[in-house]
Protein backbone atom coordinates (compact mmCIF):
# COMPACT_ATOMS: atom_id res chain seq x y z
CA UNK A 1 170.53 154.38 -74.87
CA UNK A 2 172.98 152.02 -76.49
CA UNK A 3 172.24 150.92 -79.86
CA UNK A 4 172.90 147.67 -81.85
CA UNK A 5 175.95 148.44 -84.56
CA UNK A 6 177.32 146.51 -87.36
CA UNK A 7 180.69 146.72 -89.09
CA UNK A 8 179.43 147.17 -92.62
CA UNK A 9 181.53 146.42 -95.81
CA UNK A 10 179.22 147.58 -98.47
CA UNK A 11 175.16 147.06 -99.32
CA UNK A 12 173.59 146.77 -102.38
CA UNK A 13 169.86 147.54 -102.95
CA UNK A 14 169.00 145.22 -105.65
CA UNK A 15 171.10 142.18 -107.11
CA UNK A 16 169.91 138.76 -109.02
CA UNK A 17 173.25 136.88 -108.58
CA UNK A 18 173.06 136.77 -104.58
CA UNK A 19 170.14 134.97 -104.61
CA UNK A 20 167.07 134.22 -106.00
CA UNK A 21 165.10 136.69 -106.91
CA UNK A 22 165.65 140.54 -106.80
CA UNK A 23 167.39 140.61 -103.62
CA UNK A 24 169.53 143.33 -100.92
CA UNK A 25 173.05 142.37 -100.45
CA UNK A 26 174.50 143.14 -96.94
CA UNK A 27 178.42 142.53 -96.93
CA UNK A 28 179.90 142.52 -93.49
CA UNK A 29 183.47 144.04 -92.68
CA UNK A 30 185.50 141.41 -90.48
CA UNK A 31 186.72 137.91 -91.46
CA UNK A 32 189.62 136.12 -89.01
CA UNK A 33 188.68 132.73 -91.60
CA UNK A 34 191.62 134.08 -94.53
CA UNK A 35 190.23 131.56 -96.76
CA UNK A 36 193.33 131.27 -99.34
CA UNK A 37 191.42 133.15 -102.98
CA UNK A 38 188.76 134.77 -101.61
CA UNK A 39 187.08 136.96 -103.82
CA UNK A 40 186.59 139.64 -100.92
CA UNK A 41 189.84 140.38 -99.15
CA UNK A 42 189.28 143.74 -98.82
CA UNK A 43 186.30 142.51 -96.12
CA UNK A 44 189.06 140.81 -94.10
CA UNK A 45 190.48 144.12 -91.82
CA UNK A 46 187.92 144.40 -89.01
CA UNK A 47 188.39 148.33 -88.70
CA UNK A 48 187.33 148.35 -92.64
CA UNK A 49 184.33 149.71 -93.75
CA UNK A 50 181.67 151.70 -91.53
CA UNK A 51 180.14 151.35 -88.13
CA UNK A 52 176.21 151.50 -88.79
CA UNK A 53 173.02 151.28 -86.58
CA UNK A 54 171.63 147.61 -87.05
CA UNK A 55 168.17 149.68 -86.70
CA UNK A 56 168.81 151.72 -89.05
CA UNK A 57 169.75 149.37 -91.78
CA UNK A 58 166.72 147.26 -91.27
CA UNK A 59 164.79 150.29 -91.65
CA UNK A 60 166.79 150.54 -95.17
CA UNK A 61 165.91 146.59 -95.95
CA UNK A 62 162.34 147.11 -95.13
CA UNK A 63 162.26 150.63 -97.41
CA UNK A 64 163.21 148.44 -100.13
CA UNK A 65 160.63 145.19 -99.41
CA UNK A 66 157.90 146.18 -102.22
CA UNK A 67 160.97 146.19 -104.93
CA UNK A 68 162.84 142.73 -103.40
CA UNK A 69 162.06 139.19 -102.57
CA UNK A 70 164.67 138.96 -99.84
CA UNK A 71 168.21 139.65 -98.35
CA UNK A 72 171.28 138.51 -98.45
CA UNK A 73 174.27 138.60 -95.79
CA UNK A 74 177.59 137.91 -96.60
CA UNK A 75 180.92 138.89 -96.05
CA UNK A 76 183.39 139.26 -94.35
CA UNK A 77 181.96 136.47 -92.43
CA UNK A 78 178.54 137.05 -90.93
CA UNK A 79 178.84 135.01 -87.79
CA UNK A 80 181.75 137.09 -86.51
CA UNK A 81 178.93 139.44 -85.62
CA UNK A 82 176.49 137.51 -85.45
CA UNK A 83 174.29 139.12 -82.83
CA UNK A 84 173.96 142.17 -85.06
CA UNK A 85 173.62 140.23 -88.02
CA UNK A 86 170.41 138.30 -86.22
CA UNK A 87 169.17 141.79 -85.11
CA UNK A 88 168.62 142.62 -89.05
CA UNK A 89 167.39 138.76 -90.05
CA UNK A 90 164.44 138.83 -87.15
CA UNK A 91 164.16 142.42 -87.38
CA UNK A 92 163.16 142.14 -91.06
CA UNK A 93 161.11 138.96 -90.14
CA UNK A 94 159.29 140.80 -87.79
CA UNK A 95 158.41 143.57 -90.75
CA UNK A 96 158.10 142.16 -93.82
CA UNK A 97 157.93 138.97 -95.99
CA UNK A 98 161.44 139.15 -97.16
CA UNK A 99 163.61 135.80 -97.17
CA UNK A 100 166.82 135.51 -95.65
CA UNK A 101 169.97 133.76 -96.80
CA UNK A 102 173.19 134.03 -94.81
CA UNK A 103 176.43 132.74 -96.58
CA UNK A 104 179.31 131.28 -93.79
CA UNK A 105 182.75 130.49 -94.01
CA UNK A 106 182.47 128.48 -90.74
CA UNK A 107 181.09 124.80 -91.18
CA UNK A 108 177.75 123.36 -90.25
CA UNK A 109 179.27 121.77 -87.24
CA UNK A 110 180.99 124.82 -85.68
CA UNK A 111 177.44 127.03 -86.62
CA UNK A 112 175.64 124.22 -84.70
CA UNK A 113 178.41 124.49 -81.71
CA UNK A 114 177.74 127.82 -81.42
CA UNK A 115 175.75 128.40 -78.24
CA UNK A 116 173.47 130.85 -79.34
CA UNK A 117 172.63 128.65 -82.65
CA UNK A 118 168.97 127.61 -82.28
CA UNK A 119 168.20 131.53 -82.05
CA UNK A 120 170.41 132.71 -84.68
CA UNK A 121 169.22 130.15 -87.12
CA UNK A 122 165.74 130.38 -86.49
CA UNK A 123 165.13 133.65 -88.99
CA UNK A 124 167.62 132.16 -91.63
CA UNK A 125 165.67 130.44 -94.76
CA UNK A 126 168.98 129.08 -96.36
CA UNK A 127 172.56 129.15 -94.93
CA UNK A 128 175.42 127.96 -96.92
CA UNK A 129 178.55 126.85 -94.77
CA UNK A 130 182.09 126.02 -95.03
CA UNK A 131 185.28 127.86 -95.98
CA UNK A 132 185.98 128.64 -99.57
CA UNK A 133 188.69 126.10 -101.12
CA UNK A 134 190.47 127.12 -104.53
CA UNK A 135 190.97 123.10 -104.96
CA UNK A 136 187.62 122.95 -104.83
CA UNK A 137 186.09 125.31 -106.67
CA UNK A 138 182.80 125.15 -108.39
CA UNK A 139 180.77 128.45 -108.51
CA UNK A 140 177.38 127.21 -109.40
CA UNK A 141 174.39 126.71 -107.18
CA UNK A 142 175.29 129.55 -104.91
CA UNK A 143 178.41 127.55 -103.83
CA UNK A 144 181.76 128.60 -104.45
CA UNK A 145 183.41 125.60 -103.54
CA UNK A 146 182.27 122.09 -103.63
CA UNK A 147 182.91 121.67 -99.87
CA UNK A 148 180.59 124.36 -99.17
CA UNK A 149 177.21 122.66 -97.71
CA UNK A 150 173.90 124.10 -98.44
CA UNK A 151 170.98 124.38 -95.83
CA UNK A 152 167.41 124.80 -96.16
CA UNK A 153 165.98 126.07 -93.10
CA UNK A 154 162.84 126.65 -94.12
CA UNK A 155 160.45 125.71 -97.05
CA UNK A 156 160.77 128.64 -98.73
CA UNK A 157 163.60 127.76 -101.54
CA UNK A 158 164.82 124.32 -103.04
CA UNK A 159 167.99 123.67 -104.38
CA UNK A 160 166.59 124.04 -107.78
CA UNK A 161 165.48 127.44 -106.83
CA UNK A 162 169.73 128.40 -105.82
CA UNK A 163 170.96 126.06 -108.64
CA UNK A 164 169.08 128.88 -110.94
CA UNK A 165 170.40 131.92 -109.66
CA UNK A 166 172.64 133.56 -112.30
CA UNK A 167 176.51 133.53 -111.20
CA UNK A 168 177.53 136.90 -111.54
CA UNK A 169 176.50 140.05 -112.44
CA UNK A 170 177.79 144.14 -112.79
CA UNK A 171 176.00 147.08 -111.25
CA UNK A 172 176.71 150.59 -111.86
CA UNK A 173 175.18 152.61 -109.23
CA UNK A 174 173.88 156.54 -110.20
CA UNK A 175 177.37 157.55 -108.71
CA UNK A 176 179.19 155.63 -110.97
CA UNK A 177 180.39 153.21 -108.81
CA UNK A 178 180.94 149.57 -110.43
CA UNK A 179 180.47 146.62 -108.27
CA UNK A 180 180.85 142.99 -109.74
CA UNK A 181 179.04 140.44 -107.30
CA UNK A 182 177.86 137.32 -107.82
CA UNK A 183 179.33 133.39 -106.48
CA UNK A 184 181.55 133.80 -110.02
CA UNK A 185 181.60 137.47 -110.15
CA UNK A 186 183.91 138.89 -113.11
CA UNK A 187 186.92 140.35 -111.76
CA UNK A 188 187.22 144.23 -112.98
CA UNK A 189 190.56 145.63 -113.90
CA UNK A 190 191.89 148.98 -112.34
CA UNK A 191 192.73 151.59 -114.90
């Protein structure tokens, strides 16, 4: 039997600056978008990160749903795999409460071209779209860049709601590991 995979960048369990709320980040490994100053190159090489069981990490999500309010994909850019990345959005929908945002480097236009679009959008409560643009940049209201369009899909946030979400943040994990997230995250220097 051939299961559902994702190329996976990184996940993190529990973050306030990716969301509102106490939410689980998924980052996706893959991006052909090479949006100039991204803050996530090292999502960019599609053989990057690790090949996981979209099953599997929805059983991870859901583990976690009495601790968060929702989850988070990012990237990488989402939409590149999208059909995994919907397996995880309606497989948590079908499981649990949790909300769903899904943050885009392509545009609301190309999403909406997208053939598969009414199904892929249907378990997503906010989507933010458009390529990041240092010109542009903002980093407030879950936007990066002032071109960046925000979507509520559902009634289940406002604006208000992602204009209070805090813009960065630092988590150190029990291994020690440090990751800085956030849509301003504070850049960590190597030793």
């Amino acid at each position: 039997m051939l299961r559902a995979r994702i190329r996976l960048h990184s996940f993190l369990p529990h973050s306030r600056a990716n969301g509102p709320g106490v939410r689980a980040v998924v980052w996706v490994q893959g991006c052909s978008l090479g949006c100039p100053g991204c803050f996530n190159p090292e999502t960019h090489d599609v053989f990057g990160g690790e090949d996981v069981v979209v099953d599997e990490l929805v059983d991870r999500i859901v583990g976690l749903s009495d601790t968060i309010e929702g989850v988070t994909v990012t990237g990488g850019e989402p939409l590149e795999q999208r059909w995994a990345v919907q397996g995880i959005l309606v497989g948590i929908r079908e499981r649990t409460g949790l909300s769903s945002i899904v943050m885009s480097g392509f545009t609301w236009t190309e999403i909406r071209r997208l053939p598969d679009a009414a199904s892929l959008l249907e378990p997503i409560d906010v989507l933010i779209a458009g390529r990041f643009q240092t010109a542009g940049r903002i980093a407030i209201g879950m936007r990066g860049s002032a071109n960046k369009t925000i979507h509520l899909l559902s009634d289940r946030y406002t604006y208000d709601d992602l204009a209070s979400v805090v813009t960065s943040e630092i988590v150190l994990d029990v291994d020690g590991r440090i990751t800085a997230t956030g849509i301003d995250p504070v850049r960590l220097l190597a030793d």
